[in-house]
PDB file of N, CA and C in Angstrom:
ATOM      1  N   UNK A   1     -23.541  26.569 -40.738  1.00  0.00           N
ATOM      2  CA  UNK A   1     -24.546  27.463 -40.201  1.00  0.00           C
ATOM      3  C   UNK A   1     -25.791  27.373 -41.079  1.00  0.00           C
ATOM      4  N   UNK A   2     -26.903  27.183 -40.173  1.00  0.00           N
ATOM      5  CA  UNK A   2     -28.051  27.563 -41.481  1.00  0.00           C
ATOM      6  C   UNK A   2     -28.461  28.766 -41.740  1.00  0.00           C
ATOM      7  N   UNK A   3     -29.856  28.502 -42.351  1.00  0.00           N
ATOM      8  CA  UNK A   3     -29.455  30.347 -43.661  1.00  0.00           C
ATOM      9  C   UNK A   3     -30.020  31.100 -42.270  1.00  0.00           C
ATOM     10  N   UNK A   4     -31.056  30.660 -41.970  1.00  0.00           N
ATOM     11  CA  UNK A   4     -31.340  31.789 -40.856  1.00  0.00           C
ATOM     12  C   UNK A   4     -30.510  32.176 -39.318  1.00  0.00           C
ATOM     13  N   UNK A   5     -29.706  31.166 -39.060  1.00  0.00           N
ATOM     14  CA  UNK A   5     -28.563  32.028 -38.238  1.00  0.00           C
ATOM     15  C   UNK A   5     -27.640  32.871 -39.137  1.00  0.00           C
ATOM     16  N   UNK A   6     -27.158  32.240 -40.365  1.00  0.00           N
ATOM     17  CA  UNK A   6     -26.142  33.485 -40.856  1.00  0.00           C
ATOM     18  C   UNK A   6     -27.161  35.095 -41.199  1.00  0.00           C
ATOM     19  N   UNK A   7     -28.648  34.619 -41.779  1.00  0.00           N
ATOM     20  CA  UNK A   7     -29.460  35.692 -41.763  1.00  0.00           C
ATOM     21  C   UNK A   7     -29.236  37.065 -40.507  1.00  0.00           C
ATOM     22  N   UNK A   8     -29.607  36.158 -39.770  1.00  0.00           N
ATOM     23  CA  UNK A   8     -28.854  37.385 -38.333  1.00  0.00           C
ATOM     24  C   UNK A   8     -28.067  37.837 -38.333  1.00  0.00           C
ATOM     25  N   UNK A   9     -27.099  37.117 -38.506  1.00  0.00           N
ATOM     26  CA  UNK A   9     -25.309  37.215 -38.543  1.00  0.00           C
ATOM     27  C   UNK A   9     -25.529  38.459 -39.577  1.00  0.00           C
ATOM     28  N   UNK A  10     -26.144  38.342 -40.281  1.00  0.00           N
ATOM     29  CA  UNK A  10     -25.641  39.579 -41.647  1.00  0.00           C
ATOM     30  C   UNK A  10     -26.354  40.592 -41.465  1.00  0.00           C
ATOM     31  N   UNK A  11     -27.122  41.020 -40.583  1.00  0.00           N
ATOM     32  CA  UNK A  11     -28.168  42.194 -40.476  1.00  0.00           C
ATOM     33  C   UNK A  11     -26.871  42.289 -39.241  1.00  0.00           C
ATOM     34  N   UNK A  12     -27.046  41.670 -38.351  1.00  0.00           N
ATOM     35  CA  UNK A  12     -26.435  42.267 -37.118  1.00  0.00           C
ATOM     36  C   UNK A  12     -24.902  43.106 -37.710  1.00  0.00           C
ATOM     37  N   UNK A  13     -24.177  42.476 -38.604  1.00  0.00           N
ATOM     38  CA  UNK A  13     -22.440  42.970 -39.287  1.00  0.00           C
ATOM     39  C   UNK A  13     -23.160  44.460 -40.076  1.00  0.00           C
ATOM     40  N   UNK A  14     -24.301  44.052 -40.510  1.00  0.00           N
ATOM     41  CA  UNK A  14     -25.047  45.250 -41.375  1.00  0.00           C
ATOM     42  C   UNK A  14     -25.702  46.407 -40.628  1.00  0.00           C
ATOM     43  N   UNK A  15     -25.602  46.353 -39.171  1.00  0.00           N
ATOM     44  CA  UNK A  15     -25.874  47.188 -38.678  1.00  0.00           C
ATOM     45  C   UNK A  15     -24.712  47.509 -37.643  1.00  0.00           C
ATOM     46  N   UNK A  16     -24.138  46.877 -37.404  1.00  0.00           N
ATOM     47  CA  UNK A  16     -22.950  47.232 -37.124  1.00  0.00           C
ATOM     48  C   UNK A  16     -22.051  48.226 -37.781  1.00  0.00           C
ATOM     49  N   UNK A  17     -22.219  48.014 -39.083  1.00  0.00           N
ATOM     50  CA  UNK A  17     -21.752  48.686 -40.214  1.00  0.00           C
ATOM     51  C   UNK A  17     -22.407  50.122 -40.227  1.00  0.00           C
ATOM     52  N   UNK A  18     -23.265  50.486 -39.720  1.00  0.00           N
ATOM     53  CA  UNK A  18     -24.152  51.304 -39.891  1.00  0.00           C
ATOM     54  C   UNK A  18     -25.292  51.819 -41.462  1.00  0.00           C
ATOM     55  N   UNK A  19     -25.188  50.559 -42.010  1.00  0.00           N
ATOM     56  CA  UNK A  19     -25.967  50.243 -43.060  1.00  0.00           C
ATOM     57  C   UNK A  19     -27.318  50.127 -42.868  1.00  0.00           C
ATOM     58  N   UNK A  20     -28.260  50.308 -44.171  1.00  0.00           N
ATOM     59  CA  UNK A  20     -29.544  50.352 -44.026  1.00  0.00           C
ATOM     60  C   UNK A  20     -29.307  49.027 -44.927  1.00  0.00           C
ATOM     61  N   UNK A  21     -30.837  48.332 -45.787  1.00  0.00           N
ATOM     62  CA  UNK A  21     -30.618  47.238 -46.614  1.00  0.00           C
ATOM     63  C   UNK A  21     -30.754  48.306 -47.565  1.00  0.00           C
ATOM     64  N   UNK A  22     -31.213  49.377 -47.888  1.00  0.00           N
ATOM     65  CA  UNK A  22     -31.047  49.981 -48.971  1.00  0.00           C
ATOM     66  C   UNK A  22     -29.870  50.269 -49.376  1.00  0.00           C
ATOM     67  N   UNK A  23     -29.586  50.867 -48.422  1.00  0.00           N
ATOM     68  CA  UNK A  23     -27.740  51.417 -48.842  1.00  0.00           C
ATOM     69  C   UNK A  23     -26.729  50.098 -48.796  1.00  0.00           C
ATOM     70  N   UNK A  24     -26.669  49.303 -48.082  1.00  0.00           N
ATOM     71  CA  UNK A  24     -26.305  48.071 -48.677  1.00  0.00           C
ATOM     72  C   UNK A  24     -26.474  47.388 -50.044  1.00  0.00           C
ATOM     73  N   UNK A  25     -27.824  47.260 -50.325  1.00  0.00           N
ATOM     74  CA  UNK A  25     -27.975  46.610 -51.781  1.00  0.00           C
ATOM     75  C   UNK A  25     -27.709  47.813 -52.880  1.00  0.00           C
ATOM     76  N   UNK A  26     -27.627  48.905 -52.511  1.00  0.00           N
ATOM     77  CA  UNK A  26     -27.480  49.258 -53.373  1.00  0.00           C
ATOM     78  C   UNK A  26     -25.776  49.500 -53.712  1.00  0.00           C
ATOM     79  N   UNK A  27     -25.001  50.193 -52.357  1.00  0.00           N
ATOM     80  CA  UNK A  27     -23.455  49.378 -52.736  1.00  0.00           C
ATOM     81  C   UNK A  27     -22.898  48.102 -53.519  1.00  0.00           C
ATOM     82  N   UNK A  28     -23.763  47.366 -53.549  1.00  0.00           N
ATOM     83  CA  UNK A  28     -23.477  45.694 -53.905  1.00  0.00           C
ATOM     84  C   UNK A  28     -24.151  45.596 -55.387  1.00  0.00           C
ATOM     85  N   UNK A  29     -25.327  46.769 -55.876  1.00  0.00           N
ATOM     86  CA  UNK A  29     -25.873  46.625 -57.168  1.00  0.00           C
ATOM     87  C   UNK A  29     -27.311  45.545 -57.315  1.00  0.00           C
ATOM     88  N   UNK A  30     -27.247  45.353 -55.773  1.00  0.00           N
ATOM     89  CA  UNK A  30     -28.527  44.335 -56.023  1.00  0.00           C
ATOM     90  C   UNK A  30     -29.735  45.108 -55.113  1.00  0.00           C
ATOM     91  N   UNK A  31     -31.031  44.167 -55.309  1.00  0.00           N
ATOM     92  CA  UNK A  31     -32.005  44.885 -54.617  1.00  0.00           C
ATOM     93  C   UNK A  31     -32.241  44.899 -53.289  1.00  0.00           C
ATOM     94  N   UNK A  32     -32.793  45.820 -52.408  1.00  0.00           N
ATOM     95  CA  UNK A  32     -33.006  45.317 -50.650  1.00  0.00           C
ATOM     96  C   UNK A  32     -34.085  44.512 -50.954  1.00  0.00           C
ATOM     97  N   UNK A  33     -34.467  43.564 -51.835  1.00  0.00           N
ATOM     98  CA  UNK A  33     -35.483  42.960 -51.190  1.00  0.00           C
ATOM     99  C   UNK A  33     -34.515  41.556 -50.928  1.00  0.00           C
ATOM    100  N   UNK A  34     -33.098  41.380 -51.781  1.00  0.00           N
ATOM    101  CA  UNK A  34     -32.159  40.192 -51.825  1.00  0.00           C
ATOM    102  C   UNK A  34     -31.756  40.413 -50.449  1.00  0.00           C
ATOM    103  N   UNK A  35     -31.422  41.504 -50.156  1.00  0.00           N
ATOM    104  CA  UNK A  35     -31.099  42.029 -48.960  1.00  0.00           C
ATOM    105  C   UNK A  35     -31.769  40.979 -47.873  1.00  0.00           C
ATOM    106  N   UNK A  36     -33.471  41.606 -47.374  1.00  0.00           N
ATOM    107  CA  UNK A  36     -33.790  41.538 -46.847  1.00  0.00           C
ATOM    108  C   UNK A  36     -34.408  39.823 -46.518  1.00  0.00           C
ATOM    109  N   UNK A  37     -34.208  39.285 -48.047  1.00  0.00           N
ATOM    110  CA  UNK A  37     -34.013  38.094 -48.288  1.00  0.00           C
ATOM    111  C   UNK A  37     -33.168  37.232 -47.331  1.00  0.00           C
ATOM    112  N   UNK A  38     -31.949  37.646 -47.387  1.00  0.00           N
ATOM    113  CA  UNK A  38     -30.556  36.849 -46.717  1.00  0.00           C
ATOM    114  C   UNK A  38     -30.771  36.971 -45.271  1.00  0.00           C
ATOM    115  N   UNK A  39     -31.451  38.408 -44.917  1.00  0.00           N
ATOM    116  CA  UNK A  39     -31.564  38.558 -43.380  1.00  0.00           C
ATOM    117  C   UNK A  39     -32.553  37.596 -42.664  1.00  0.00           C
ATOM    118  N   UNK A  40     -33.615  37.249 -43.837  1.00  0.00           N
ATOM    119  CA  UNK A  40     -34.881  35.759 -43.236  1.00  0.00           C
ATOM    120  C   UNK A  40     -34.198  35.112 -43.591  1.00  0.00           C
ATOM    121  N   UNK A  41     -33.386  34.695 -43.556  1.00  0.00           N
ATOM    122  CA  UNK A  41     -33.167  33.009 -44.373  1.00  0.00           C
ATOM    123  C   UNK A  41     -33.782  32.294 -45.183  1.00  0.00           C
ATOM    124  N   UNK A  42     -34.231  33.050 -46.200  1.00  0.00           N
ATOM    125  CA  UNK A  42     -34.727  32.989 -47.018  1.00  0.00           C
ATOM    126  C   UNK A  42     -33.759  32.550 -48.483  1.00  0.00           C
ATOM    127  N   UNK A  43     -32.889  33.025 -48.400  1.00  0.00           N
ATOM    128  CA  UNK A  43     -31.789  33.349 -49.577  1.00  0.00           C
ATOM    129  C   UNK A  43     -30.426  33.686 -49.155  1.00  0.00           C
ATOM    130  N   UNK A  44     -29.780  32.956 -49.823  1.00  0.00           N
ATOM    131  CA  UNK A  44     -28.028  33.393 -49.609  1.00  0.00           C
ATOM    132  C   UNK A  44     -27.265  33.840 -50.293  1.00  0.00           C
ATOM    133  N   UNK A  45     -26.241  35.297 -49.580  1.00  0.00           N
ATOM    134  CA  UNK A  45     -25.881  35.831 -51.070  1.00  0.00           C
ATOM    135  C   UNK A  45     -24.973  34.930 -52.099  1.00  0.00           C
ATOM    136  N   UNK A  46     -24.910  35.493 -53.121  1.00  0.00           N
ATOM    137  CA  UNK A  46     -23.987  35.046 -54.101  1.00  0.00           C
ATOM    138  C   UNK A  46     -22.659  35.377 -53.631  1.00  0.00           C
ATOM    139  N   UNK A  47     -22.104  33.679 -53.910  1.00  0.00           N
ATOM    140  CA  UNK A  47     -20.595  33.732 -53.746  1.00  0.00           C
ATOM    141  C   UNK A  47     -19.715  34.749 -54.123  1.00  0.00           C
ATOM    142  N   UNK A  48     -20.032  35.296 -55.207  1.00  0.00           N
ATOM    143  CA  UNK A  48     -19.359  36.814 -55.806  1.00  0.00           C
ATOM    144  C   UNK A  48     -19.488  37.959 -55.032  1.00  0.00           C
ATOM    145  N   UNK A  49     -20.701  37.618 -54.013  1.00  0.00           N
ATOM    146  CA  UNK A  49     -21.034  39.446 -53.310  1.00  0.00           C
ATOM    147  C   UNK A  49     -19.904  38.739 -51.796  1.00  0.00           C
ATOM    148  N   UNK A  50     -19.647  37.739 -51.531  1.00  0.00           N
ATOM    149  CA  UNK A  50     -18.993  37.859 -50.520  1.00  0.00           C
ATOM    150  C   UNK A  50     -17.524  38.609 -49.926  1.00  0.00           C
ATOM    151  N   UNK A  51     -16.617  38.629 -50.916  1.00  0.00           N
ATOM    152  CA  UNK A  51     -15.440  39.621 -50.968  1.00  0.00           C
ATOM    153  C   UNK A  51     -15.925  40.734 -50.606  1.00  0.00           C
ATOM    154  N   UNK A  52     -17.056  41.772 -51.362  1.00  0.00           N
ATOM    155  CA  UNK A  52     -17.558  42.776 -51.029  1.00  0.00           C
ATOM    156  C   UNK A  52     -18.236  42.842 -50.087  1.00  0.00           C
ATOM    157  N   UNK A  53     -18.392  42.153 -49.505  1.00  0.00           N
ATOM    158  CA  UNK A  53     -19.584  41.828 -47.986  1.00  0.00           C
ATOM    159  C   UNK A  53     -18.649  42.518 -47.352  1.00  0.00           C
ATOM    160  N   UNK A  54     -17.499  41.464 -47.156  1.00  0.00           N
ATOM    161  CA  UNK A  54     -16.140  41.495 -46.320  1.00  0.00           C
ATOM    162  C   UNK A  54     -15.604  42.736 -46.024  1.00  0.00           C
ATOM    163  N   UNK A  55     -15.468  43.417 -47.107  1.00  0.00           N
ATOM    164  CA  UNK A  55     -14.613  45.104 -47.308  1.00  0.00           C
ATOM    165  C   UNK A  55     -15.771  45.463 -46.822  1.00  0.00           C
ATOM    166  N   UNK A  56     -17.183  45.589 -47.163  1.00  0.00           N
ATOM    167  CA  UNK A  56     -17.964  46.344 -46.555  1.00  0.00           C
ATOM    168  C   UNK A  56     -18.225  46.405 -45.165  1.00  0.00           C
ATOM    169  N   UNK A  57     -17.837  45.193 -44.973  1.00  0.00           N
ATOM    170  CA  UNK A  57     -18.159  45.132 -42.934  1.00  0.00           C
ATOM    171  C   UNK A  57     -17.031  44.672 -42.053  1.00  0.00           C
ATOM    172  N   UNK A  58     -15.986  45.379 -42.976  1.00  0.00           N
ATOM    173  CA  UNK A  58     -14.601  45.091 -42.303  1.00  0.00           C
ATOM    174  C   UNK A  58     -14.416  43.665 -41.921  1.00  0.00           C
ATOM    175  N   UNK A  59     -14.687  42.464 -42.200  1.00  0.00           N
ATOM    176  CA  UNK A  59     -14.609  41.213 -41.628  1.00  0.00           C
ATOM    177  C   UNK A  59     -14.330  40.357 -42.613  1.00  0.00           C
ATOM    178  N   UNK A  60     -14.155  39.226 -41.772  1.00  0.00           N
ATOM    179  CA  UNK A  60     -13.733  38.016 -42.609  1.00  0.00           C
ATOM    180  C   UNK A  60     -14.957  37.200 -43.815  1.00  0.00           C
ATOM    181  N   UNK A  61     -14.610  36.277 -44.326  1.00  0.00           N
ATOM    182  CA  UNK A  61     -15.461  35.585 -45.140  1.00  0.00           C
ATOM    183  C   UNK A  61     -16.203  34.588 -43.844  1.00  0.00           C
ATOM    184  N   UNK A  62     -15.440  33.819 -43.262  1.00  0.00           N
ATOM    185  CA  UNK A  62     -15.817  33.209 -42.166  1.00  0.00           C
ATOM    186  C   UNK A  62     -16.853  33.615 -41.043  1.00  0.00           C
ATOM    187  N   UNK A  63     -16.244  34.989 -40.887  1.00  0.00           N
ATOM    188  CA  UNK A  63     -17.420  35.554 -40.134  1.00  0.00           C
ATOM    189  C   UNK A  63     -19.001  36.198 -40.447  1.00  0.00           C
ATOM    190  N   UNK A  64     -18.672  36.236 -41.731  1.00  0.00           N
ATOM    191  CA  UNK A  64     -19.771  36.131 -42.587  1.00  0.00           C
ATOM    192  C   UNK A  64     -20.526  35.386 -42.531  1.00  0.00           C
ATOM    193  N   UNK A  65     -20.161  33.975 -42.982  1.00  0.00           N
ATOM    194  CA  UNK A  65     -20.889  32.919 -43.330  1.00  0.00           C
ATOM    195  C   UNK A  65     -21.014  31.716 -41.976  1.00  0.00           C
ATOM    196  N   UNK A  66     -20.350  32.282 -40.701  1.00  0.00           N
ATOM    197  CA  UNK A  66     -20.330  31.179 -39.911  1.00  0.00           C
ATOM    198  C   UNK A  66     -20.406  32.241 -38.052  1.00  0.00           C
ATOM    199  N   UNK A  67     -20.413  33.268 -38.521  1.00  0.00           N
ATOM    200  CA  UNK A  67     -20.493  34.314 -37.356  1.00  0.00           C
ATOM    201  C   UNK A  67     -19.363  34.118 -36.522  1.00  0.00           C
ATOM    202  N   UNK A  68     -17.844  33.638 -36.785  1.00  0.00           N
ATOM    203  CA  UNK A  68     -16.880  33.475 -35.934  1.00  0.00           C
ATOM    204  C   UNK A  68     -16.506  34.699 -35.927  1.00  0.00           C
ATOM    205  N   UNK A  69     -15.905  35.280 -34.687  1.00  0.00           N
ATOM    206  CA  UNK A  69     -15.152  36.852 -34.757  1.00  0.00           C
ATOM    207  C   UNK A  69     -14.235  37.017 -35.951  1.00  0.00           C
ATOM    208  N   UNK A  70     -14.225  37.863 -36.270  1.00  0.00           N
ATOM    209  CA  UNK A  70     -13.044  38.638 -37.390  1.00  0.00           C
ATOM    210  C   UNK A  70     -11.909  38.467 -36.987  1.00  0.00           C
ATOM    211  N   UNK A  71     -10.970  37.625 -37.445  1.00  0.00           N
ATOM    212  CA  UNK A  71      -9.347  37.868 -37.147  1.00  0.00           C
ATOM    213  C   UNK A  71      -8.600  38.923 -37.615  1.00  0.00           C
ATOM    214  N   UNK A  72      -9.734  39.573 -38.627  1.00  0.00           N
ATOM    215  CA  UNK A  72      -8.858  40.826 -39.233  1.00  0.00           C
ATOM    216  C   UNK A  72      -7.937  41.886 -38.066  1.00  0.00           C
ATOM    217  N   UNK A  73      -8.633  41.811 -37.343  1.00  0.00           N
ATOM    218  CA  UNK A  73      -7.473  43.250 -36.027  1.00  0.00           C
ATOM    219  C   UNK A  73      -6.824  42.296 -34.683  1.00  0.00           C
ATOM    220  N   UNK A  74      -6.858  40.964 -34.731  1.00  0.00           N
ATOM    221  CA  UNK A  74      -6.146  40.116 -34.479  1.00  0.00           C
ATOM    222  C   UNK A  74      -4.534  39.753 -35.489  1.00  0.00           C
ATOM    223  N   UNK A  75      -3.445  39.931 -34.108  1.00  0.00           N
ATOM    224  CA  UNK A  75      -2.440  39.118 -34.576  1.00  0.00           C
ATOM    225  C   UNK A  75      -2.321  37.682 -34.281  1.00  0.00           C
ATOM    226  N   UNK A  76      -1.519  37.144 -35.247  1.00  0.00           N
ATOM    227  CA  UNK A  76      -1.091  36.012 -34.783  1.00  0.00           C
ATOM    228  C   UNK A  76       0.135  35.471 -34.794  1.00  0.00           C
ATOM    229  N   UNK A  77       0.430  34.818 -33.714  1.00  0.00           N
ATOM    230  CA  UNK A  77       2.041  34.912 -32.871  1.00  0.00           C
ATOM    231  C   UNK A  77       1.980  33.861 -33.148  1.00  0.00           C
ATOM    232  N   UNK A  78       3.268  32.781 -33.672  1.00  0.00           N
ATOM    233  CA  UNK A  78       3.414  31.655 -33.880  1.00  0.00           C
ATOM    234  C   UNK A  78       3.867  30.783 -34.278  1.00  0.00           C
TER     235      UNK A  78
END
């Protein structure tokens, strides 16, 4: 994915979330301007904020970084 589709991808999970970029960056310890950074495609977060992305927007790493649905409330039979 490039930065500016996952950019979307992460405002859209971030508002989904019902997050602002303030209250986001500031959960995460970084600034909304990194924030608002990642949402232009401008910048991508750090590999370290991704676990916490995840818990924060209930979703996968994948869906993070590649906008595939969350398998998290998916089973799998098999």
């Amino acid at each position: 994915m490039n930065p500016v589709d996952m950019g979307r991808n992460l405002a859209a999970l971030r508002k989904k979330a019902g997050y602002t970029q303030a209250s986001l960056s500031e959960m995460l310890g970084i600034t909304d301007k990194a924030v608002s950074k990642w949402e232009r495609g401008l910048a991508s977060p750090d590999i370290s904020l991704l676990p916490k992305l995840s818990v924060l927007f209930d979703s996968d790493i994948d869906s993070l970084l590649y906008g595939i649905p969350s398998s998290k409330s998916q089973h799998f039979c098999g």
